[in-house]
C-alpha atoms as a PDB file:
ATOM      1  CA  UNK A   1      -3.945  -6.613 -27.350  1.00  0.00           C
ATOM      2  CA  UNK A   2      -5.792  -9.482 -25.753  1.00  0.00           C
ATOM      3  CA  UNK A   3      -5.907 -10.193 -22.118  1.00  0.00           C
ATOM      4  CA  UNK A   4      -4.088 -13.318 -21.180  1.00  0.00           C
ATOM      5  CA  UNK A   5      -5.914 -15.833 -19.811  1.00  0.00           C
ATOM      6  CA  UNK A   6      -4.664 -15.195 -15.843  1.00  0.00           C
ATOM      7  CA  UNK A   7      -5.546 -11.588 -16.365  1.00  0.00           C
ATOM      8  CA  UNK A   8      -9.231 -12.119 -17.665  1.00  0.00           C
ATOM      9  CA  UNK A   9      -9.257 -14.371 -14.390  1.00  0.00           C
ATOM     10  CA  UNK A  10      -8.067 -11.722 -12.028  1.00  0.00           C
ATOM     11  CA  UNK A  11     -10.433  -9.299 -13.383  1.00  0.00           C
ATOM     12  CA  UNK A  12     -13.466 -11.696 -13.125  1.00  0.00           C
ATOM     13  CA  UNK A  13     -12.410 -12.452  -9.689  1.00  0.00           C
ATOM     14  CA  UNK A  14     -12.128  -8.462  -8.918  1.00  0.00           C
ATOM     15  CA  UNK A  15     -15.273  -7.771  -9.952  1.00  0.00           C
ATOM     16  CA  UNK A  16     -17.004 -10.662  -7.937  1.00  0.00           C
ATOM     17  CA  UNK A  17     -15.177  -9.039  -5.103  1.00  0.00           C
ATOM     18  CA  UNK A  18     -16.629  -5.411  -6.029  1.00  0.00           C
ATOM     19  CA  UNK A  19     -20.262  -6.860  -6.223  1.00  0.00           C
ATOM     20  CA  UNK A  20     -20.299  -8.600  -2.886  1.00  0.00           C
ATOM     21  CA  UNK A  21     -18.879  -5.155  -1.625  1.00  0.00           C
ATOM     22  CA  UNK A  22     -21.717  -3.257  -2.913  1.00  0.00           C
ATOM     23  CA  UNK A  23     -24.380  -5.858  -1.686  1.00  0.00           C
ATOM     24  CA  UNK A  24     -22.977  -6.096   2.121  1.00  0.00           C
ATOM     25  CA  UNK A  25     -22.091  -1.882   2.609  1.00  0.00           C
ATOM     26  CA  UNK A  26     -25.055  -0.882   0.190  1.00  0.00           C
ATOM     27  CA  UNK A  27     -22.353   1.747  -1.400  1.00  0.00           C
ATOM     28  CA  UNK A  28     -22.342   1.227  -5.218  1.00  0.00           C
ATOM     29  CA  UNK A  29     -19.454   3.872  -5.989  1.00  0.00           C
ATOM     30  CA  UNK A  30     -16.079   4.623  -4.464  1.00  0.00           C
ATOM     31  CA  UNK A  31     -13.424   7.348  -5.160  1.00  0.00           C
ATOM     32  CA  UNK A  32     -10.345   6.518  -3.446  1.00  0.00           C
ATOM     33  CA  UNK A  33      -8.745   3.283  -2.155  1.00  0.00           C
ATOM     34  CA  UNK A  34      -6.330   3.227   1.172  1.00  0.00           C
ATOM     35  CA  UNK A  35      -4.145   0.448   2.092  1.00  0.00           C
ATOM     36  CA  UNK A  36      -3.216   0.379   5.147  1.00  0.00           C
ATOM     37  CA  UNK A  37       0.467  -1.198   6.204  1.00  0.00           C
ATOM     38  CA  UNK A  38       1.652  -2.575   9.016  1.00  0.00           C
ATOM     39  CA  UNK A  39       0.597  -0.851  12.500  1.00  0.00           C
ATOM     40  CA  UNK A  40      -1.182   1.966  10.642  1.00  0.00           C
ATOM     41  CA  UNK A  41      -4.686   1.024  11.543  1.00  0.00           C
ATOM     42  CA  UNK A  42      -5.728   3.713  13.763  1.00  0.00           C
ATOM     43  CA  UNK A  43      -5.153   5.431  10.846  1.00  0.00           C
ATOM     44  CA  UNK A  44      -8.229   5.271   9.449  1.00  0.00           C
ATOM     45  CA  UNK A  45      -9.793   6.758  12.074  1.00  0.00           C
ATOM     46  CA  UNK A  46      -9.148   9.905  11.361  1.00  0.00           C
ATOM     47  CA  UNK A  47     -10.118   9.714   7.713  1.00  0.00           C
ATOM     48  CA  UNK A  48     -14.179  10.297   8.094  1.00  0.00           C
ATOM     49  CA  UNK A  49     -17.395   9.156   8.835  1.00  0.00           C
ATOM     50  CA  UNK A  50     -17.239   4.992   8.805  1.00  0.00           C
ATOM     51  CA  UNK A  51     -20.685   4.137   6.565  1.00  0.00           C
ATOM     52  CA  UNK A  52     -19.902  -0.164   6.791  1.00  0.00           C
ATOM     53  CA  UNK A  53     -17.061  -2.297   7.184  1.00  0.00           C
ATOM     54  CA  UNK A  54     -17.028  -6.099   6.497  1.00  0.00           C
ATOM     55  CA  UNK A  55     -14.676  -8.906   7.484  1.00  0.00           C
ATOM     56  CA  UNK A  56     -12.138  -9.097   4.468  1.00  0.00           C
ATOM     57  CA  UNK A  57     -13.146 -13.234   4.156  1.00  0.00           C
ATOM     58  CA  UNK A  58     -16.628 -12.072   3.429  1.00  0.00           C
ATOM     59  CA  UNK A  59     -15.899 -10.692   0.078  1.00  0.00           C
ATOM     60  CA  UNK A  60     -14.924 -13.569  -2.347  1.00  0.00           C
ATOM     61  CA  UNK A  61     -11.059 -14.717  -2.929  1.00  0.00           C
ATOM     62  CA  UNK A  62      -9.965 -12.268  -0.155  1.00  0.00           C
ATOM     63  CA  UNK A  63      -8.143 -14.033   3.225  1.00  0.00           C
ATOM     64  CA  UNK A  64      -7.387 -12.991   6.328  1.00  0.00           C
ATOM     65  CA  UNK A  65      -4.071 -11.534   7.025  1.00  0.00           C
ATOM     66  CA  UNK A  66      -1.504 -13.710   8.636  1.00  0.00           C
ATOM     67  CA  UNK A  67       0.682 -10.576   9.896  1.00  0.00           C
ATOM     68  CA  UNK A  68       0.440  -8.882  13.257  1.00  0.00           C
ATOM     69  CA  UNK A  69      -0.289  -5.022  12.666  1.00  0.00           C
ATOM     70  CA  UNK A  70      -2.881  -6.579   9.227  1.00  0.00           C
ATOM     71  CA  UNK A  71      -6.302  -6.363  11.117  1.00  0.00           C
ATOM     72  CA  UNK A  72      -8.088  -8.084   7.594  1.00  0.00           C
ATOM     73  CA  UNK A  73     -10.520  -5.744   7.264  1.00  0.00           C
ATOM     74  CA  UNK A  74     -12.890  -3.460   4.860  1.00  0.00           C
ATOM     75  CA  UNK A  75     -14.217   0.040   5.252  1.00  0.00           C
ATOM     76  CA  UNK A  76     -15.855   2.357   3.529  1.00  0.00           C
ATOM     77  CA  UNK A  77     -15.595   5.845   5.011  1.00  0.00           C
ATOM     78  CA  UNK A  78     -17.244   9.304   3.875  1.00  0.00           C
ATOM     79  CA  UNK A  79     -14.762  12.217   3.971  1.00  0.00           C
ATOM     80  CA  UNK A  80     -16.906  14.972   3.292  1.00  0.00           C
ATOM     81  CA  UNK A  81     -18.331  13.293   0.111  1.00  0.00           C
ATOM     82  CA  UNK A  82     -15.451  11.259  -1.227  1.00  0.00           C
ATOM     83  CA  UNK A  83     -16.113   8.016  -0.813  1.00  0.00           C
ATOM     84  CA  UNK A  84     -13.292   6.048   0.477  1.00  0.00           C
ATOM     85  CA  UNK A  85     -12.579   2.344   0.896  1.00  0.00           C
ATOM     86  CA  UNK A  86     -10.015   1.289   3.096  1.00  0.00           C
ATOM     87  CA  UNK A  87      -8.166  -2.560   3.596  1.00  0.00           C
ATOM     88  CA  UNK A  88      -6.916  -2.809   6.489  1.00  0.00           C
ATOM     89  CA  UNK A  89      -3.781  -4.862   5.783  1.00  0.00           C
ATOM     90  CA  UNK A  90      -2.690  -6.917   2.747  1.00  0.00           C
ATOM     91  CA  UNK A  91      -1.985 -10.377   1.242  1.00  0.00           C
ATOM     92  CA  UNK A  92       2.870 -10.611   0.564  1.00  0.00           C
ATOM     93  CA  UNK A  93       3.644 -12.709  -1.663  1.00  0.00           C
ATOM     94  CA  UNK A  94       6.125 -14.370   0.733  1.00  0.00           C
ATOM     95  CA  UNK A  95       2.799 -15.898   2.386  1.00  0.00           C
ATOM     96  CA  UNK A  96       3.231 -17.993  -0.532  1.00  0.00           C
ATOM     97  CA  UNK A  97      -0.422 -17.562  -2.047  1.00  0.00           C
ATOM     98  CA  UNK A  98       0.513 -16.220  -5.367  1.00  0.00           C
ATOM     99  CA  UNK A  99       0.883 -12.694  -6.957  1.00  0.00           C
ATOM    100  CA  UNK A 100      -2.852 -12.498  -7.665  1.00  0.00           C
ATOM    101  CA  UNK A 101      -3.821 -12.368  -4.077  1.00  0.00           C
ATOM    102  CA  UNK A 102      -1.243  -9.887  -3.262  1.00  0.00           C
ATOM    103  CA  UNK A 103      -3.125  -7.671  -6.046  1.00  0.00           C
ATOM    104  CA  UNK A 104      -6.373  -8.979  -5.755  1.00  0.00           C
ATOM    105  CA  UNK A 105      -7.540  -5.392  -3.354  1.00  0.00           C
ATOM    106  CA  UNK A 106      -5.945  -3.370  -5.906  1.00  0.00           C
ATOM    107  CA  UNK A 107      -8.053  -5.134  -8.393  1.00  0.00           C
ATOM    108  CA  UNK A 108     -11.159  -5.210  -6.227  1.00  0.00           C
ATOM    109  CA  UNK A 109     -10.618  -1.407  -5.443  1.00  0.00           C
ATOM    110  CA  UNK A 110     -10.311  -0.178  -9.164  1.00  0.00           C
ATOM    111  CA  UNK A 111     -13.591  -2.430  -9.903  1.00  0.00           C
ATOM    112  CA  UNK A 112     -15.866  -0.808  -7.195  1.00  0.00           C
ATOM    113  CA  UNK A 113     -14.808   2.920  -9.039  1.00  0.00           C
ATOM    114  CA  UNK A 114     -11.643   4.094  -7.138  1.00  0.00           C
ATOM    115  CA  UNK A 115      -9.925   6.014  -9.376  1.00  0.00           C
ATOM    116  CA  UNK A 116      -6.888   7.007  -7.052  1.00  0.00           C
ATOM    117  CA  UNK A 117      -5.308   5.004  -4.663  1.00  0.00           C
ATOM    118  CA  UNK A 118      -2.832   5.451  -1.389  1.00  0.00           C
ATOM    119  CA  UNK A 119      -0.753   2.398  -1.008  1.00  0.00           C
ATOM    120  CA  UNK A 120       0.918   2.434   2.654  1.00  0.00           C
ATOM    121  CA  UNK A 121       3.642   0.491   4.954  1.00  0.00           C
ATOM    122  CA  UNK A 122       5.683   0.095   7.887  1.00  0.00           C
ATOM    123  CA  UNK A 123       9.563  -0.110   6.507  1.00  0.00           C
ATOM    124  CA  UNK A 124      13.235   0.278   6.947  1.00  0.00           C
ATOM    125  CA  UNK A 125      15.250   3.720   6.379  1.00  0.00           C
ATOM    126  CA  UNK A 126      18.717   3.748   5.340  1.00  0.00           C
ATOM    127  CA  UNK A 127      18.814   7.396   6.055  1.00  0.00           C
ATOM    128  CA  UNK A 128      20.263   7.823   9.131  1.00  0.00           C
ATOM    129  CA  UNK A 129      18.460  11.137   9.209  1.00  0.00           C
ATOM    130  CA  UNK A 130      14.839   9.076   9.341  1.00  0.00           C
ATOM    131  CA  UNK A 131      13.857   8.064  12.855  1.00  0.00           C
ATOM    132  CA  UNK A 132      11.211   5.742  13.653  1.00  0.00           C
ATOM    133  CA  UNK A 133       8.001   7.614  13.136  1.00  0.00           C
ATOM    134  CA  UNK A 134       9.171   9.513   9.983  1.00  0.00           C
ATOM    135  CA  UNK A 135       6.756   9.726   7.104  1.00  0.00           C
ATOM    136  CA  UNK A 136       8.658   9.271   3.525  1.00  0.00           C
ATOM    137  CA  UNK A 137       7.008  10.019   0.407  1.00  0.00           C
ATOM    138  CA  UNK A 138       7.772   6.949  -2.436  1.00  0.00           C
ATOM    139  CA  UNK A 139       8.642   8.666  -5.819  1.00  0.00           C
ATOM    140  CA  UNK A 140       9.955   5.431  -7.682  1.00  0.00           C
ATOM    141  CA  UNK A 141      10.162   1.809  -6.738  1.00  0.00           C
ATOM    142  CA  UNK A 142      13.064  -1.078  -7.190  1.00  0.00           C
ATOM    143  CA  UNK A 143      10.995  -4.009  -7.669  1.00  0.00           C
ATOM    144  CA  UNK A 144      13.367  -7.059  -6.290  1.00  0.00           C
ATOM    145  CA  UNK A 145      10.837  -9.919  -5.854  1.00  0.00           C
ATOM    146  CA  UNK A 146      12.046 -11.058  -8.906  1.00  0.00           C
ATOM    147  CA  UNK A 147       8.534 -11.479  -9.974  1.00  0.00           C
ATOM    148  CA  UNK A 148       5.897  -9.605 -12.172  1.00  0.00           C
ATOM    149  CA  UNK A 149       2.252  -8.984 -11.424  1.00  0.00           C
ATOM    150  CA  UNK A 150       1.214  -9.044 -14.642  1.00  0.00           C
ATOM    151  CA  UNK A 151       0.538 -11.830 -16.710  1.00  0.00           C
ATOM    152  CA  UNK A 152       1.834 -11.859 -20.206  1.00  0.00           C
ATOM    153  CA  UNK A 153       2.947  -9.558 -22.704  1.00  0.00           C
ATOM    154  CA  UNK A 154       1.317  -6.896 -20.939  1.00  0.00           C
ATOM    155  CA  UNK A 155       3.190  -3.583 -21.226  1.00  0.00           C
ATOM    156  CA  UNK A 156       2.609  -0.471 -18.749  1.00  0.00           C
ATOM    157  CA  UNK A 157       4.262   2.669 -18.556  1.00  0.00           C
ATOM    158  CA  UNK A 158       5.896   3.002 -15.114  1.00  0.00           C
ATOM    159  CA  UNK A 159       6.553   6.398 -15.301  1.00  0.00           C
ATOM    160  CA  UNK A 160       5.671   9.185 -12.921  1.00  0.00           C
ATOM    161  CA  UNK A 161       4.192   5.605 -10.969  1.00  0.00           C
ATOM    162  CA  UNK A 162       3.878   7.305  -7.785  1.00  0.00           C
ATOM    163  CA  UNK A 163       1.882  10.346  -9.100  1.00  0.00           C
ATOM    164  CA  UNK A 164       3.988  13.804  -9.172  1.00  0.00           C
ATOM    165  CA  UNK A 165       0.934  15.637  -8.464  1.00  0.00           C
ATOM    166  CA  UNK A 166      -0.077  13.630  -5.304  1.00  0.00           C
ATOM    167  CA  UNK A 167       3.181  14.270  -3.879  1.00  0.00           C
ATOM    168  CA  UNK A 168       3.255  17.977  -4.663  1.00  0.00           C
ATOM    169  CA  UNK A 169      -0.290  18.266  -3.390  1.00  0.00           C
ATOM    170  CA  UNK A 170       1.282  16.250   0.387  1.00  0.00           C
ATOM    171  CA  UNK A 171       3.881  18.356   0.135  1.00  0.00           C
ATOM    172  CA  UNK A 172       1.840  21.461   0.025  1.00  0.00           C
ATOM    173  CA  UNK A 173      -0.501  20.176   2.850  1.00  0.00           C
ATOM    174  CA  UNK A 174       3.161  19.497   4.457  1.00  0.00           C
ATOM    175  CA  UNK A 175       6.205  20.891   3.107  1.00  0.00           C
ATOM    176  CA  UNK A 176       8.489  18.685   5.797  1.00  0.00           C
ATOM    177  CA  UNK A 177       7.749  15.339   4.035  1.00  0.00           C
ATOM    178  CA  UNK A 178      11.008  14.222   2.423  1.00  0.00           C
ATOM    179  CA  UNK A 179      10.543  11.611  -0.639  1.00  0.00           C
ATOM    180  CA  UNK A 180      12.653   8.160  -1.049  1.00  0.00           C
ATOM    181  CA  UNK A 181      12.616   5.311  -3.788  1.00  0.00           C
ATOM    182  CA  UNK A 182      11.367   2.120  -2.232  1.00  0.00           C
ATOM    183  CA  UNK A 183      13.016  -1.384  -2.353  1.00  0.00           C
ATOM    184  CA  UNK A 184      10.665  -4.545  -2.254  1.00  0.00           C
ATOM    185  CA  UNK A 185      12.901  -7.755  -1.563  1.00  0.00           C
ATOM    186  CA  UNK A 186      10.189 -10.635  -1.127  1.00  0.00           C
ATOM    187  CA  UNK A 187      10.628 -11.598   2.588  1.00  0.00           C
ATOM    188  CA  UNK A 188      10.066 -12.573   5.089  1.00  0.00           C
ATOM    189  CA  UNK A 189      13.436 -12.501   6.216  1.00  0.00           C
ATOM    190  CA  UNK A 190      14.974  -9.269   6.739  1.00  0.00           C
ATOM    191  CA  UNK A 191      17.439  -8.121   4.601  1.00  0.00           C
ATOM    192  CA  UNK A 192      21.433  -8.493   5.335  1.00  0.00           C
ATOM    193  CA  UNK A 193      23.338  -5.867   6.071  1.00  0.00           C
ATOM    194  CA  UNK A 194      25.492  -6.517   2.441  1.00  0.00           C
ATOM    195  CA  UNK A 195      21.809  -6.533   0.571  1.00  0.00           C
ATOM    196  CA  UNK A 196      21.230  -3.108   2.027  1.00  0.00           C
ATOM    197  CA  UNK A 197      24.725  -1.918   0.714  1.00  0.00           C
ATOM    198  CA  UNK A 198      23.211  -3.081  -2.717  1.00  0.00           C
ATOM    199  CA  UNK A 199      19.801  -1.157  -2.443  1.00  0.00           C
ATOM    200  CA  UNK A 200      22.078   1.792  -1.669  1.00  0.00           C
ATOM    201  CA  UNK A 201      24.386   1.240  -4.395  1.00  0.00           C
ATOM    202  CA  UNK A 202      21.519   1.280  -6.734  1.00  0.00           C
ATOM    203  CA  UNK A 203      19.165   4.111  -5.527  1.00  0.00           C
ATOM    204  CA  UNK A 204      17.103   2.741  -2.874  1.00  0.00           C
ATOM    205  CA  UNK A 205      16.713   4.249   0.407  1.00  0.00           C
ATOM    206  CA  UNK A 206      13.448   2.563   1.801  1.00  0.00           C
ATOM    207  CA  UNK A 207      13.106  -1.291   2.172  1.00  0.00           C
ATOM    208  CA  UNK A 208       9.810  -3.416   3.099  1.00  0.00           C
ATOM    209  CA  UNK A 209       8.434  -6.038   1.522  1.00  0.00           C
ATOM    210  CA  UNK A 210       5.178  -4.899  -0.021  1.00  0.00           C
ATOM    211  CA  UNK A 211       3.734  -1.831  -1.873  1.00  0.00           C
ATOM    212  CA  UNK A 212       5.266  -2.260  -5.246  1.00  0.00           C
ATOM    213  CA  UNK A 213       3.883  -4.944  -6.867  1.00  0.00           C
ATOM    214  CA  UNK A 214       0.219  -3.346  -5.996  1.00  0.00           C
ATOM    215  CA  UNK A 215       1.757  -0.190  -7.349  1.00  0.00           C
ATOM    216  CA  UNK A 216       2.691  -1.801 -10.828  1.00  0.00           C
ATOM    217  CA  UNK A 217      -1.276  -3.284 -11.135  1.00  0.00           C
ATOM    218  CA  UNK A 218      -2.977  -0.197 -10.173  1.00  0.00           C
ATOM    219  CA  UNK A 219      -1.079   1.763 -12.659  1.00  0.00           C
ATOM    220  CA  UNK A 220      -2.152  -1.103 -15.286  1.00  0.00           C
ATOM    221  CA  UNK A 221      -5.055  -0.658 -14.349  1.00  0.00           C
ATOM    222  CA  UNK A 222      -5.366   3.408 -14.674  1.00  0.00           C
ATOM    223  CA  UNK A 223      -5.634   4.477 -11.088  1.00  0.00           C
ATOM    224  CA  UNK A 224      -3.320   7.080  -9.989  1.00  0.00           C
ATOM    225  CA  UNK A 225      -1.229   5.978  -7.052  1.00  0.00           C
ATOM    226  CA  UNK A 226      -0.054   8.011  -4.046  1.00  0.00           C
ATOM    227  CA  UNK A 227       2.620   5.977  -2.092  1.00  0.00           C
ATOM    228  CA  UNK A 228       3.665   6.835   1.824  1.00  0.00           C
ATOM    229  CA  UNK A 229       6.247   5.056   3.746  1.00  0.00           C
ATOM    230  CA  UNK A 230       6.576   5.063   7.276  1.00  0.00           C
ATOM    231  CA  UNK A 231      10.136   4.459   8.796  1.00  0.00           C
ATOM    232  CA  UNK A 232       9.761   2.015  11.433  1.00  0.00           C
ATOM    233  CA  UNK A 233      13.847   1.082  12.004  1.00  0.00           C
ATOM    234  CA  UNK A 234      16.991   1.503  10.762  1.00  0.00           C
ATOM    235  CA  UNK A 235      17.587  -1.192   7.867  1.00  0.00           C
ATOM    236  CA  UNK A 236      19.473  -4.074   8.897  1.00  0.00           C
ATOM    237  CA  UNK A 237      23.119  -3.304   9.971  1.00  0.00           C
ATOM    238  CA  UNK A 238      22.661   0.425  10.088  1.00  0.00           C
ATOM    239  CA  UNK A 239      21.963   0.367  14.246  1.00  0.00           C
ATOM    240  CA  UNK A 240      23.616  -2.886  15.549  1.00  0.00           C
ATOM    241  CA  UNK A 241      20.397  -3.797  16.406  1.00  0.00           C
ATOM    242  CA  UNK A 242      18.485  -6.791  15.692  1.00  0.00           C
ATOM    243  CA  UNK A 243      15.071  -6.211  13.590  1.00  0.00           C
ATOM    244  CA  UNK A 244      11.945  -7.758  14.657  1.00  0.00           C
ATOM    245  CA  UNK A 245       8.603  -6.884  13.797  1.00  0.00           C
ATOM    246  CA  UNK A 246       7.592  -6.123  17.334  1.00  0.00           C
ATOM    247  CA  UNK A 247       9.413  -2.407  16.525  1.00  0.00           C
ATOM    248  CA  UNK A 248       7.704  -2.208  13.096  1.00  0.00           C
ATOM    249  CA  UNK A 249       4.760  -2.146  14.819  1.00  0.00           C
ATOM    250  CA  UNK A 250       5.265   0.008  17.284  1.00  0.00           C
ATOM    251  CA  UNK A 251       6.839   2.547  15.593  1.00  0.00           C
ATOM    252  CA  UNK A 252       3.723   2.247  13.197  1.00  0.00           C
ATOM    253  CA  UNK A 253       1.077   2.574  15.974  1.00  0.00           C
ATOM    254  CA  UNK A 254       2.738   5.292  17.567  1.00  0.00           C
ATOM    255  CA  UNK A 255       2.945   7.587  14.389  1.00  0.00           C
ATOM    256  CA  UNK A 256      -0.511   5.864  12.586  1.00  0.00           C
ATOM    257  CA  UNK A 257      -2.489   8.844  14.112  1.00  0.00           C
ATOM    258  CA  UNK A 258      -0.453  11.809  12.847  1.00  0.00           C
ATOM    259  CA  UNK A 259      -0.633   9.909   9.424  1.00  0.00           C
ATOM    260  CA  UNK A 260      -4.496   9.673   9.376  1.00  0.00           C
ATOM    261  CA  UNK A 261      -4.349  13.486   9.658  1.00  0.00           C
ATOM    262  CA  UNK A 262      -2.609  13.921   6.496  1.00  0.00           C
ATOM    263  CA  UNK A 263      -4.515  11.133   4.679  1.00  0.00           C
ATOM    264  CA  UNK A 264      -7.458  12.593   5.698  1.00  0.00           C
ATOM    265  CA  UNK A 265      -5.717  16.245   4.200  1.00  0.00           C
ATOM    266  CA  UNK A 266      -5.089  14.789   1.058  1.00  0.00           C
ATOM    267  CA  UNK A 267      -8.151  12.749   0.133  1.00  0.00           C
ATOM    268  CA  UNK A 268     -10.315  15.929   1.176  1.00  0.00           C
ATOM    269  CA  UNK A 269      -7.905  18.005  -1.210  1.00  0.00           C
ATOM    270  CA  UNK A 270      -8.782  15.205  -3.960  1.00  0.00           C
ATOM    271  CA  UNK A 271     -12.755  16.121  -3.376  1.00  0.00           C
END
């Protein structure tokens, strides 16, 4: 099959990315990639020894962040020998800049080598059972963007998406993670209460407005993908609260260092 023209583009932009990477941190080779959602920055702290980090805008076709929480960005980290490369925060396609800069770290990560990747974010529950704080496993995705990352009659197996054996190796490290099927709407308005009684309807029982777009490229891409939510609220109409992203970040901050710790568990276990 023959790339289409937008995908041949992507790539060639990804791998521009990947070469200014190696030039600025002087590391020619990562392992695994780490996204980092919303408020889970202090995250990464915990994940190993921090070799070189740029600004995000010095690699090429990357921008900053416009979200609070997104601190734009990228490190490379050694945990004991597995070299890891971490964004700190991401491009949504509701900032309006097209699907290939939501994807274009995916695409950058897979280029400099990572093999695996852990795709993050702050976002709502509808399990009354999930407080703020609580750590979800993704095992499947609704994609509701009504878009595709892909570009042309490109066809990828979404099975087993958010790798079995990941999970089972998190849920070894921690056997109280519970697992949920994520639903991406495109934002950046919340969802109503009636379009969380349709993600419920149809599966879902997580709700943010990233994660599985980047999912659906890294899998096209080969990379095995490891996918952790963190429940920052109650979806909308579920508390009788208003949302705001204010709480998505706290909630995020206040639970990012408990998550490093089992990042860190997992990548190590993936040495």
């Amino acid at each position: 099959m023959t790339d289409h023209p937008s995908t041949i583009e992507a790539h060639d932009r990804a791998s521009q990315a990947a070469a200014a990477l190696i030039e600025l941190t002087g590391i020619r080779h990562h392992d695994v990639a780490v996204v980092l959602g919303s408020g889970w920055v202090s995250a990464a702290e915990a994940l190993g020894t921090t070799v070189a980090e740029v600004e995000m805008t010095q690699l090429p076709f990357f921008t900053s962040p416009v979200v609070a929480g997104h601190a734009g960005r990228v490190r490379s980290i050694d945990a004991d020998g597995v070299r890891v490369l971490v964004f700190f925060g991401r491009t949504h396609l509701y900032e309006e800049r097209g699907v290939d800069a939501v994807t274009h770290g995916v695409r950058t990560a897979a280029a400099a080598g990572c093999r695996t990747i852990v795709l993050t974010n702050g976002c709502g529950g509808l399990d009354p059972s999930w407080q703020p704080g609580t750590p979800v496993l993704i095992k499947d995705h609704l994609n509701l963007t009504g878009t595709s990352p892909l570009h042309g009659a490109h066809f990828v197996d979404l099975t087993d998406l958010y790798s079995s054996r990941l999970r089972e190796i998190c849920k070894r490290l921690d056997p109280t993670l519970a697992e949920g099927i994520y639903g991406q709407f495109r934002g950046p308005m919340y969802e109503t209460p009636a379009e969380i009684a349709m993600l419920r309807a149809i599966g879902g029982n997580l709700v943010g407005m990233s994660t599985a777009l980047e999912a659906i490229v890294a899998r096209s891409l080969g990379m095995e993908i490891l996918g952790i939510s963190l429940v920052t609220n109650l979806a909308a109409g579920m508390s009788g609260q208003a949302l705001n992203h204010e709480e998505v970040l706290a909630a995020g901050t206040a639970a990012s260092t408990a998550m490093g710790g089992l990042l860190s568990r997992v990548i190590r276990e993936l040495g």
